[in-house]
C-alpha atoms as a PDB file:
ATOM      1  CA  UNK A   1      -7.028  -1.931 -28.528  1.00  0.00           C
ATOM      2  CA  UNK A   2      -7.299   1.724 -27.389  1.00  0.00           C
ATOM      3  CA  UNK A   3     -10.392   1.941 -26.834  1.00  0.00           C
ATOM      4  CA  UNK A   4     -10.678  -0.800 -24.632  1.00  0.00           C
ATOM      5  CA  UNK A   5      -7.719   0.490 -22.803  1.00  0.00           C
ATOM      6  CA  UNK A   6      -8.541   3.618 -22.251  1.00  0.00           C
ATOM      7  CA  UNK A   7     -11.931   2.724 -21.018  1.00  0.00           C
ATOM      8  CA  UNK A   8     -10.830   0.029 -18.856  1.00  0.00           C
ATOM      9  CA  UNK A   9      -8.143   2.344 -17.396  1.00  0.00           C
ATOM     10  CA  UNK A  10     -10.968   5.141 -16.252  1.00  0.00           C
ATOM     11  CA  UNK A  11     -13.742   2.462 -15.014  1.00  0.00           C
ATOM     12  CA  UNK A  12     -11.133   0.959 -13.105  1.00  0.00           C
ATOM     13  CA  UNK A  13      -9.670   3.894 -11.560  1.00  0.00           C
ATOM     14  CA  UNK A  14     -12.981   4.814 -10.472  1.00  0.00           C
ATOM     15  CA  UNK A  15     -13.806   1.525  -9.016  1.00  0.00           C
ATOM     16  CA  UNK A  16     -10.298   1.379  -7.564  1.00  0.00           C
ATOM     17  CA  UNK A  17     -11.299   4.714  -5.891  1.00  0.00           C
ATOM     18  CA  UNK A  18     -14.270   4.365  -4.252  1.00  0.00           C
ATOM     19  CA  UNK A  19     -13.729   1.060  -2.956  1.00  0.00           C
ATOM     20  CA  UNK A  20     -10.501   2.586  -1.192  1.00  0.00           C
ATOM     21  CA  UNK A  21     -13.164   5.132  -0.116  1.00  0.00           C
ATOM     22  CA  UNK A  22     -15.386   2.248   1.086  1.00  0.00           C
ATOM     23  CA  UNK A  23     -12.625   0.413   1.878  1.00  0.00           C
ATOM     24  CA  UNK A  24     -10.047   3.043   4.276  1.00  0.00           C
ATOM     25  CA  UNK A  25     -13.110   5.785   5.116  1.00  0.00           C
ATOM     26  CA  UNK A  26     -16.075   3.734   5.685  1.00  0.00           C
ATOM     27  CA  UNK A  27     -14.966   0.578   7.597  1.00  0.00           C
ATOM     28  CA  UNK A  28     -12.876   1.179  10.819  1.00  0.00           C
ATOM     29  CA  UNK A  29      -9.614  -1.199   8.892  1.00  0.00           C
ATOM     30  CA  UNK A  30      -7.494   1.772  10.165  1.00  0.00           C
ATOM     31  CA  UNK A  31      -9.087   1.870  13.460  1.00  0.00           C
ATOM     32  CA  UNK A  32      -8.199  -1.389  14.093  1.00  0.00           C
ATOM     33  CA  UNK A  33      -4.869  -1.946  12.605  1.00  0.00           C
ATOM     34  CA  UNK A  34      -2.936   0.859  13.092  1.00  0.00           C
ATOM     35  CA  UNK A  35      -2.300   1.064  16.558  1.00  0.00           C
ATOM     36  CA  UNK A  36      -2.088   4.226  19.026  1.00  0.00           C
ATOM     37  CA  UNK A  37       0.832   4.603  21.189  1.00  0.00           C
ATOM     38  CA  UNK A  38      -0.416   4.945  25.059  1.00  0.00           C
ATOM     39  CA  UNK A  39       1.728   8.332  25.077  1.00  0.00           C
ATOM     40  CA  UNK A  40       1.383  10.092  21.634  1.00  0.00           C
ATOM     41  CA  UNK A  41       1.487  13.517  23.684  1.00  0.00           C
ATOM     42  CA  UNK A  42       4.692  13.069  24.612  1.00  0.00           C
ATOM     43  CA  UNK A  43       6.461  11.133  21.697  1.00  0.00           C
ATOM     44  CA  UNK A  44       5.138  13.492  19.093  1.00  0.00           C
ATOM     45  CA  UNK A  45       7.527  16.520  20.026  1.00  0.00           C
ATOM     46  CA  UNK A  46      10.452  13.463  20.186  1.00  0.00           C
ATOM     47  CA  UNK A  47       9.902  12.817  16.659  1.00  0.00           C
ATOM     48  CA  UNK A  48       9.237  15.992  14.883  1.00  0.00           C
ATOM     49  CA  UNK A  49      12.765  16.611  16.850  1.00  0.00           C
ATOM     50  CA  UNK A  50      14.603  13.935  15.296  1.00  0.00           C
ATOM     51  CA  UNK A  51      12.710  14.010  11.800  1.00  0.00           C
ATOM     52  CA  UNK A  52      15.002  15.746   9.836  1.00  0.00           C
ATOM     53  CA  UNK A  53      12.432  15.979   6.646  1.00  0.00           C
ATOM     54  CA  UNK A  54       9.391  14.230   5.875  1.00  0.00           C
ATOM     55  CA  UNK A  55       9.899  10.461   4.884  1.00  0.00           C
ATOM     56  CA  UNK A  56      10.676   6.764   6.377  1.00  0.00           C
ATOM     57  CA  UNK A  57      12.570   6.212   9.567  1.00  0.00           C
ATOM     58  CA  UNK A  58      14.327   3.215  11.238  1.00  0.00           C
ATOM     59  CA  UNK A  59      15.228   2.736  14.562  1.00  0.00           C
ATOM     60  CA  UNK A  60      18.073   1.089  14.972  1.00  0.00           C
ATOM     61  CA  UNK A  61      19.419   2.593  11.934  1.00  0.00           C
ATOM     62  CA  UNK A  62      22.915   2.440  11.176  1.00  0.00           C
ATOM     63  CA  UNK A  63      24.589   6.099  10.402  1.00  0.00           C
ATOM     64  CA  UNK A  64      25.755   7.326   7.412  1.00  0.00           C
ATOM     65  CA  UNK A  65      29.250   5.634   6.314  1.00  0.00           C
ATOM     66  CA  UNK A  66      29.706   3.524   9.587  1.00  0.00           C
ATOM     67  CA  UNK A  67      31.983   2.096  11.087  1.00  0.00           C
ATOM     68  CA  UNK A  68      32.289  -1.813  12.073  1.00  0.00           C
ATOM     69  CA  UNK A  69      32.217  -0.793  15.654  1.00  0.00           C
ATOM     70  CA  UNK A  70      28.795   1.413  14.648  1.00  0.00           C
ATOM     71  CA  UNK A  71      27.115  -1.625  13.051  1.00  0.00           C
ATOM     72  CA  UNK A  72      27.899  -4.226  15.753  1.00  0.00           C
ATOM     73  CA  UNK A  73      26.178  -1.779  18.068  1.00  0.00           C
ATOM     74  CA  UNK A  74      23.184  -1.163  15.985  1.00  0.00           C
ATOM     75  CA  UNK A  75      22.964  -5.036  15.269  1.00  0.00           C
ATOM     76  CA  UNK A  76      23.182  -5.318  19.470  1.00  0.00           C
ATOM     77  CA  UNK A  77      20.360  -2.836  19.842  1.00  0.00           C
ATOM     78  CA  UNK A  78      18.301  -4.462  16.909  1.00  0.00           C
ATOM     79  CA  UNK A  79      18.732  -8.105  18.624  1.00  0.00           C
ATOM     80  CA  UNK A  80      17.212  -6.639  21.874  1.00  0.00           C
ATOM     81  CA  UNK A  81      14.473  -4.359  20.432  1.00  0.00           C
ATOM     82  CA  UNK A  82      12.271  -2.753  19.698  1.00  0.00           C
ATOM     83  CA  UNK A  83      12.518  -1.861  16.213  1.00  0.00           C
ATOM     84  CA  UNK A  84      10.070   1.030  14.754  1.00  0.00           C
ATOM     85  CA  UNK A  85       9.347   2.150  11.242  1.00  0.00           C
ATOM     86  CA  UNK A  86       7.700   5.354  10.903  1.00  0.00           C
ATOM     87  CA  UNK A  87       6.299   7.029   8.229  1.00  0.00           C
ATOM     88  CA  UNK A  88       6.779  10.774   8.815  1.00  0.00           C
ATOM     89  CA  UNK A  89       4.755  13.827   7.514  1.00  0.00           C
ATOM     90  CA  UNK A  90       6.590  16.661   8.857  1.00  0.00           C
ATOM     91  CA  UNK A  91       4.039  19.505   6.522  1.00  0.00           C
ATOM     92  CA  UNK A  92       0.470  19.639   7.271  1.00  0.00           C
ATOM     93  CA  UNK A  93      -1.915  17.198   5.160  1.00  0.00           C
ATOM     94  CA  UNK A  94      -3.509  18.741   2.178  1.00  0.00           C
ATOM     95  CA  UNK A  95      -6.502  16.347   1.736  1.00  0.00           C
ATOM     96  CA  UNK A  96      -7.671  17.431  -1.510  1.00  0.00           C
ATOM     97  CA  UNK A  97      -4.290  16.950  -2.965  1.00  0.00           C
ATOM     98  CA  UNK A  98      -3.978  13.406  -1.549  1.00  0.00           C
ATOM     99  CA  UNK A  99      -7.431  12.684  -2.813  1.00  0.00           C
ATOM    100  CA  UNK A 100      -6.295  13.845  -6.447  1.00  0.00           C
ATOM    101  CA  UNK A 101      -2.578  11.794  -6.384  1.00  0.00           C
ATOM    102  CA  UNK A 102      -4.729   9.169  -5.034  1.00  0.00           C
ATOM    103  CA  UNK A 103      -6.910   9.263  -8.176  1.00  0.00           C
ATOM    104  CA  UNK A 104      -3.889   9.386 -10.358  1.00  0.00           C
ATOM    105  CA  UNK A 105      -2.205   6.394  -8.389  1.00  0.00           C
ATOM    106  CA  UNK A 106      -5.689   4.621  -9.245  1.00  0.00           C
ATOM    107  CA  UNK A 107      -5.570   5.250 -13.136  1.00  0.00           C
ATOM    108  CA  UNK A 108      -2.025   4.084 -13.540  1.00  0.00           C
ATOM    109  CA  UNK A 109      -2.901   0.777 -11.685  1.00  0.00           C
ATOM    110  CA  UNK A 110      -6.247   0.221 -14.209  1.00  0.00           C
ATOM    111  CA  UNK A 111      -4.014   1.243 -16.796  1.00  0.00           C
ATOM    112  CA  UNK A 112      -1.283  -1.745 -16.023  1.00  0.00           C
ATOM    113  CA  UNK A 113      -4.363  -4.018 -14.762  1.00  0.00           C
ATOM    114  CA  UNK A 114      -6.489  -3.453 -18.350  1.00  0.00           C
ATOM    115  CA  UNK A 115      -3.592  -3.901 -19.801  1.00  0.00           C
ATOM    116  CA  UNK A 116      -2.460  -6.932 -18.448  1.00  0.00           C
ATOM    117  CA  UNK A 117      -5.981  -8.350 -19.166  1.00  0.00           C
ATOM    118  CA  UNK A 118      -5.566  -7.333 -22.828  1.00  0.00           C
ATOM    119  CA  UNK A 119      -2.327  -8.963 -23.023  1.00  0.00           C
ATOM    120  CA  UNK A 120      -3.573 -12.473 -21.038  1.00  0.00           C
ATOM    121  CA  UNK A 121      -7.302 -12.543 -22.596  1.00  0.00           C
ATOM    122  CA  UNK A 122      -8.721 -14.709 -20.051  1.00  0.00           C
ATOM    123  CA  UNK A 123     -12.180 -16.407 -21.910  1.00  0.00           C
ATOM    124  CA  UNK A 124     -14.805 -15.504 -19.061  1.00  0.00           C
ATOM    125  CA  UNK A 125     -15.607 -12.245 -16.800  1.00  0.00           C
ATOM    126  CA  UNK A 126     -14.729 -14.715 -13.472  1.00  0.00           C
ATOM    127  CA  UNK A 127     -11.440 -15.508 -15.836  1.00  0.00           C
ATOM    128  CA  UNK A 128     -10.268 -12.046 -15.854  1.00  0.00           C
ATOM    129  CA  UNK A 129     -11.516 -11.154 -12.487  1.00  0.00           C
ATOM    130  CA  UNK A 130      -9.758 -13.719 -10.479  1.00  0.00           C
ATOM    131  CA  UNK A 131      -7.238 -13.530 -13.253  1.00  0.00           C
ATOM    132  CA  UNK A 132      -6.678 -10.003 -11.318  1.00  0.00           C
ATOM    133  CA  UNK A 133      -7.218 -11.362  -7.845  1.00  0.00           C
ATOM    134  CA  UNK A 134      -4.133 -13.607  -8.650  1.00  0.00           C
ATOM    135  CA  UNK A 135      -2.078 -10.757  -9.543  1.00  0.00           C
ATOM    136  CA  UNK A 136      -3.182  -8.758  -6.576  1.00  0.00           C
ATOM    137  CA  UNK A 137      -2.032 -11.462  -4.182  1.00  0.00           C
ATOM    138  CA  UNK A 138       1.290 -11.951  -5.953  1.00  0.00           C
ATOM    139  CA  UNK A 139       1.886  -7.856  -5.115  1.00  0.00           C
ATOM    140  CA  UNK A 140       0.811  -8.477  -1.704  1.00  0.00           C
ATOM    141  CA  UNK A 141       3.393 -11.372  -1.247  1.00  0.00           C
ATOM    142  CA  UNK A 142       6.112  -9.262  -3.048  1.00  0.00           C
ATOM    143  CA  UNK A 143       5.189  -6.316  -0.809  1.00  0.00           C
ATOM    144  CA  UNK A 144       3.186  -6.714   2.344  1.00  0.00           C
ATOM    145  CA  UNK A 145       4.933  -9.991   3.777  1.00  0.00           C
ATOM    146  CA  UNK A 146       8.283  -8.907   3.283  1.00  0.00           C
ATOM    147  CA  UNK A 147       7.332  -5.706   5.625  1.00  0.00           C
ATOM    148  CA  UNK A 148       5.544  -8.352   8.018  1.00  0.00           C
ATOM    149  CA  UNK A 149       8.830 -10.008   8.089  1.00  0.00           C
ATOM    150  CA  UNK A 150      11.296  -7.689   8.288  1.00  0.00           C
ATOM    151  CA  UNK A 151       9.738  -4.830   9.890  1.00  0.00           C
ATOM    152  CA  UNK A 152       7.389  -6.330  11.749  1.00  0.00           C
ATOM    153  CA  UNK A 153       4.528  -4.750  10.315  1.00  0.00           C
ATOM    154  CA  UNK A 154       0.969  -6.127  12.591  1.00  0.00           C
ATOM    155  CA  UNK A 155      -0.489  -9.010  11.273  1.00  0.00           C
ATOM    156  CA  UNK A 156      -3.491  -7.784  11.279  1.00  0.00           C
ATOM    157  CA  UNK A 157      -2.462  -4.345   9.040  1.00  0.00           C
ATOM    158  CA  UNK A 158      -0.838  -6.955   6.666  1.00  0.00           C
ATOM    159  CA  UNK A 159      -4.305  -8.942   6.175  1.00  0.00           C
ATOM    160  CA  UNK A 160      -6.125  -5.672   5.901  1.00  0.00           C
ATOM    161  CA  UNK A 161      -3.632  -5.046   2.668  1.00  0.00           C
ATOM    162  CA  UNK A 162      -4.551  -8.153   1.087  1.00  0.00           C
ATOM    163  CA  UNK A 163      -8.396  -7.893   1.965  1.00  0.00           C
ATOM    164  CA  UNK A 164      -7.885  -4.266   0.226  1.00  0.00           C
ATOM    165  CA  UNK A 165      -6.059  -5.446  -2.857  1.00  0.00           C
ATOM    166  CA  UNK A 166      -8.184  -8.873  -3.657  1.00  0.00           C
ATOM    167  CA  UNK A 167     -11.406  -7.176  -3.070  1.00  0.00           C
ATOM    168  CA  UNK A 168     -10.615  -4.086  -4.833  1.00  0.00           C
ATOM    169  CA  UNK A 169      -8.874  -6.000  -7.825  1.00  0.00           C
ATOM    170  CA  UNK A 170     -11.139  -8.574  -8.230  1.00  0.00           C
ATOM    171  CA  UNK A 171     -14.100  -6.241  -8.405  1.00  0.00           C
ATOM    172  CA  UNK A 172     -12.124  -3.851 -10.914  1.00  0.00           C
ATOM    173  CA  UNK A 173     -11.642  -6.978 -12.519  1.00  0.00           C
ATOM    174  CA  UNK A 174     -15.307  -7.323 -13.153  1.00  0.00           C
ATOM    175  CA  UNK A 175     -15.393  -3.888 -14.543  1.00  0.00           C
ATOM    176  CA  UNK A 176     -12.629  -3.599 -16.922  1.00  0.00           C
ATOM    177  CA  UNK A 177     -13.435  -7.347 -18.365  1.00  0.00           C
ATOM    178  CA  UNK A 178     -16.940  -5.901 -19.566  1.00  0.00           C
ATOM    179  CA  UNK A 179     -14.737  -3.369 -21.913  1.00  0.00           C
ATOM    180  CA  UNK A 180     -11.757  -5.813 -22.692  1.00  0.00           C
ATOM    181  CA  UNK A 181     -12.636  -8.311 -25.493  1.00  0.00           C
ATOM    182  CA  UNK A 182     -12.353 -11.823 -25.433  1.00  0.00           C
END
């Protein structure tokens, strides 16, 4: 069981890798569903300002220990909009460093992927393949539509994430069921 394993694990985090490659470099997904604000000049400055580290932001966000007079005005401002959620990156981006966590990120998914297949066995290649697709789109319903529901995440950024996870796991699927036996 090893074996398998620990082949599966590093043909699958290659595949996993260069179809995010394909998927995020090649074809304009971001281009098209991450969406420019008409003023970034001038909203920039505002939120390296009020970033107070590199993270996730909320606005409305209720403060630290608050009060019930603070929460019924952040519940006010949240019923009348807008709402934003903001992934922050205060430091400059180190793209060979990304590209390497990425890679690591990849071999722990084709770890618990080749595993999984181990553990299920499905008879056929298109068995554990769409074996895989299945548990892609169970992530993306755990993950993506929650975020398209409660922070209003685009539609169209949340279909790109389930384009990106049933394409990429369904062809590591193909991959890893060549090493894992029946």
């Amino acid at each position: 069981m090893n074996k398998p394993l620990l082949l599966g694990t590093v043909l699958g985090a290659i595949v996993l890798f260069f179809w995010g490659f394909f998927y995020h470099g090649v074809l304009p997904v971001a281009e098209q569903t991450l969406h420019p604000f008409s003023n970034e000049e001038q909203i920039t400055p505002l939120i390296v300002a009020g970033a107070t580290r590199s993270g996730t932001y909320l606005i409305p966000n209720y403060p630290s220990g608050a009060t019930a007079e603070q929460k019924k005005a952040v519940e006010e401002r949240v019923a009348k909009g807008p709402t934003v959620v903001a992934a922050v990156r205060l430091e400059s981006f180190n793209f060979g460093q990304t590209l390497v966590v990425q890679f690591v990120i990849n071999l722990l998914t084709a770890f618990l992927l080749t595993w999984l297949l181990l553990v299920a066995r499905p008879a056929t290649l298109a068995g554990r393949s769409g074996f895989l697709v299945i548990v892609a789109m169970a992530g993306w319903a755990a993950r993506s539509l929650p975020s398209w529901n409660w922070y209003s995440f685009g539609i169209d950024y949340t279909i790109s994430e389930l384009v990106d996870l049933v394409v990429g796991f369904g062809l590591t699927g193909l991959v890893i069921g060549k090493v894992v036996p029946k």
